[in-house]
Protein backbone atom coordinates (compact mmCIF):
# COMPACT_ATOMS: atom_id res chain seq x y z
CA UNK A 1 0.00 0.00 0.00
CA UNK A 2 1.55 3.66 -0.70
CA UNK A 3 2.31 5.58 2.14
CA UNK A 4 -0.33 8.30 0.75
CA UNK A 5 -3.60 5.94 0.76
CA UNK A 6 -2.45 4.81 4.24
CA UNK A 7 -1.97 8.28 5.48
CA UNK A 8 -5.15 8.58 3.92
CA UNK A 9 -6.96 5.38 5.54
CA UNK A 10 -5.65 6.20 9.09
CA UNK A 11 -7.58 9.25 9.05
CA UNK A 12 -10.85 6.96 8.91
CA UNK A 13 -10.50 5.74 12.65
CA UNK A 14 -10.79 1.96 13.70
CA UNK A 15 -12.34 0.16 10.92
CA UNK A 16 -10.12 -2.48 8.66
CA UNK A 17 -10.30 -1.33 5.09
CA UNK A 18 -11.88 -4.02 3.14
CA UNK A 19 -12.91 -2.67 -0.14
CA UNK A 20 -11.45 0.83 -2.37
CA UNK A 21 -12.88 1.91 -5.03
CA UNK A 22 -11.73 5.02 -7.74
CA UNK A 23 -13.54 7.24 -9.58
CA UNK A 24 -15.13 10.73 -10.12
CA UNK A 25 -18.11 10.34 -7.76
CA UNK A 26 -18.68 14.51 -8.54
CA UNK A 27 -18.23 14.97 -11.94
CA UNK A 28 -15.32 17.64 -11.76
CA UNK A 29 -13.22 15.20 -14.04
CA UNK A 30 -10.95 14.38 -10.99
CA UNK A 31 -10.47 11.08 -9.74
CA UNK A 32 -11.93 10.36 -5.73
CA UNK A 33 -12.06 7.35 -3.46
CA UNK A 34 -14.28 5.58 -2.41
CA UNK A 35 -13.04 3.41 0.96
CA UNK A 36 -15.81 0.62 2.87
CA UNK A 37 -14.34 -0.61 6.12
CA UNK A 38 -15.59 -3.47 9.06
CA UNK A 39 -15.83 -2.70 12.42
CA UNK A 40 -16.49 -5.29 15.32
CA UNK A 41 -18.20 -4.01 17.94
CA UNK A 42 -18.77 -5.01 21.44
CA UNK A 43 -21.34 -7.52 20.90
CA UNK A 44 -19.71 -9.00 18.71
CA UNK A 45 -21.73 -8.28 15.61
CA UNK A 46 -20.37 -6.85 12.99
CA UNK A 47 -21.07 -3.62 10.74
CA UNK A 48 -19.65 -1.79 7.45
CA UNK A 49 -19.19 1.74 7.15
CA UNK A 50 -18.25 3.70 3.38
CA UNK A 51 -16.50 6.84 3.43
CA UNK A 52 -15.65 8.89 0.25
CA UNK A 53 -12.74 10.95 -0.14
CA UNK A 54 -13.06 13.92 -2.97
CA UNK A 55 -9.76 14.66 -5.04
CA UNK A 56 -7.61 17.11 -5.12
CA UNK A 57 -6.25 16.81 -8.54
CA UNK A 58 -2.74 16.65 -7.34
CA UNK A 59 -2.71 13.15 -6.18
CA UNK A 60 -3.83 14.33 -2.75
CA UNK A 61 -7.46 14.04 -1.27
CA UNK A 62 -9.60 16.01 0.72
CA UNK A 63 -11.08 14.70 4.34
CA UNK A 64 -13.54 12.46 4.71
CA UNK A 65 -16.97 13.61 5.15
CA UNK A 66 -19.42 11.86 7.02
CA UNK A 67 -19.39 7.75 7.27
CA UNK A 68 -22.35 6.01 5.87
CA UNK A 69 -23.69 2.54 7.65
CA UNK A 70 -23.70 -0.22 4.69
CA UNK A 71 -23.78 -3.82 4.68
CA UNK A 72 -21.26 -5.75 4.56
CA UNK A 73 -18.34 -3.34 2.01
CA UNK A 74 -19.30 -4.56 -1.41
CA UNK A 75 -19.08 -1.78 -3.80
CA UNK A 76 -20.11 -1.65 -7.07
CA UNK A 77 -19.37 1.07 -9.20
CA UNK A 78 -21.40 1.85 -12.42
CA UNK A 79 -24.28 4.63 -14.20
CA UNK A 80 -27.08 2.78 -12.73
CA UNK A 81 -29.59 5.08 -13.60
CA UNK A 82 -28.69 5.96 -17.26
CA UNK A 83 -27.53 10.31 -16.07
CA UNK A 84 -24.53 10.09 -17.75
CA UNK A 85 -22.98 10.04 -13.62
CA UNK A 86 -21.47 7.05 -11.86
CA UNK A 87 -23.47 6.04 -9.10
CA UNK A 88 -22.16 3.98 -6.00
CA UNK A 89 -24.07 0.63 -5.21
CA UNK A 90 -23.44 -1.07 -1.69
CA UNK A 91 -24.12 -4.98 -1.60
CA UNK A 92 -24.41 -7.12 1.30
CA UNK A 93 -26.54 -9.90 3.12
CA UNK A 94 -26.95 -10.29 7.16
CA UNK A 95 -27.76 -13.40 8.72
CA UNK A 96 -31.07 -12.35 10.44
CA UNK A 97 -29.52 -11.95 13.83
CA UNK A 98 -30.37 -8.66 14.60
């Protein structure tokens, strides 16, 4: 990993980084990131959190914003909707324990 994605990923406190993702997520034709991670909490039970990170255009990115809950970190990446912008999908299953 390069030292500037985990500079990056140790800003994004206490998950392990299980899925990144790259592309212009707001049309300004500069590439972002898009990072899911797993945390274990207490219980134990498990939950998924996906952060994006806008870029900067030199190689550098901005801070995250604000974490989103998701199941389980699988990202998809595609135009879902046909608007000509590329459109994050989150996929995931739970066991019905809670």
């Amino acid at each position: 990993m390069g030292l500037w994605l985990s500079r990056w990923i140790s800003r994004i406190k206490g998950g392990l980084a299980v899925n990144l993702k790259v592309g212009d997520f707001n049309s300004d034709g500069i590439l972002d990131l898009v990072l899911a991670q797993i945390y274990v909490d207490s219980a134990p039970k498990e939950f998924s959190s996906i952060s994006i990170m806008l870029g900067n255009g030199d190689g550098s990115f901005r801070d995250p914003g604000q974490a989103f809950n998701a199941p389980d970190g699988n990202l998809l990446l595609a135009d879902f909707n046909n608007d000509g912008k590329l459109d994050i999908a989150v996929a995931g299953f739970t066991n019905g324990d809670g």
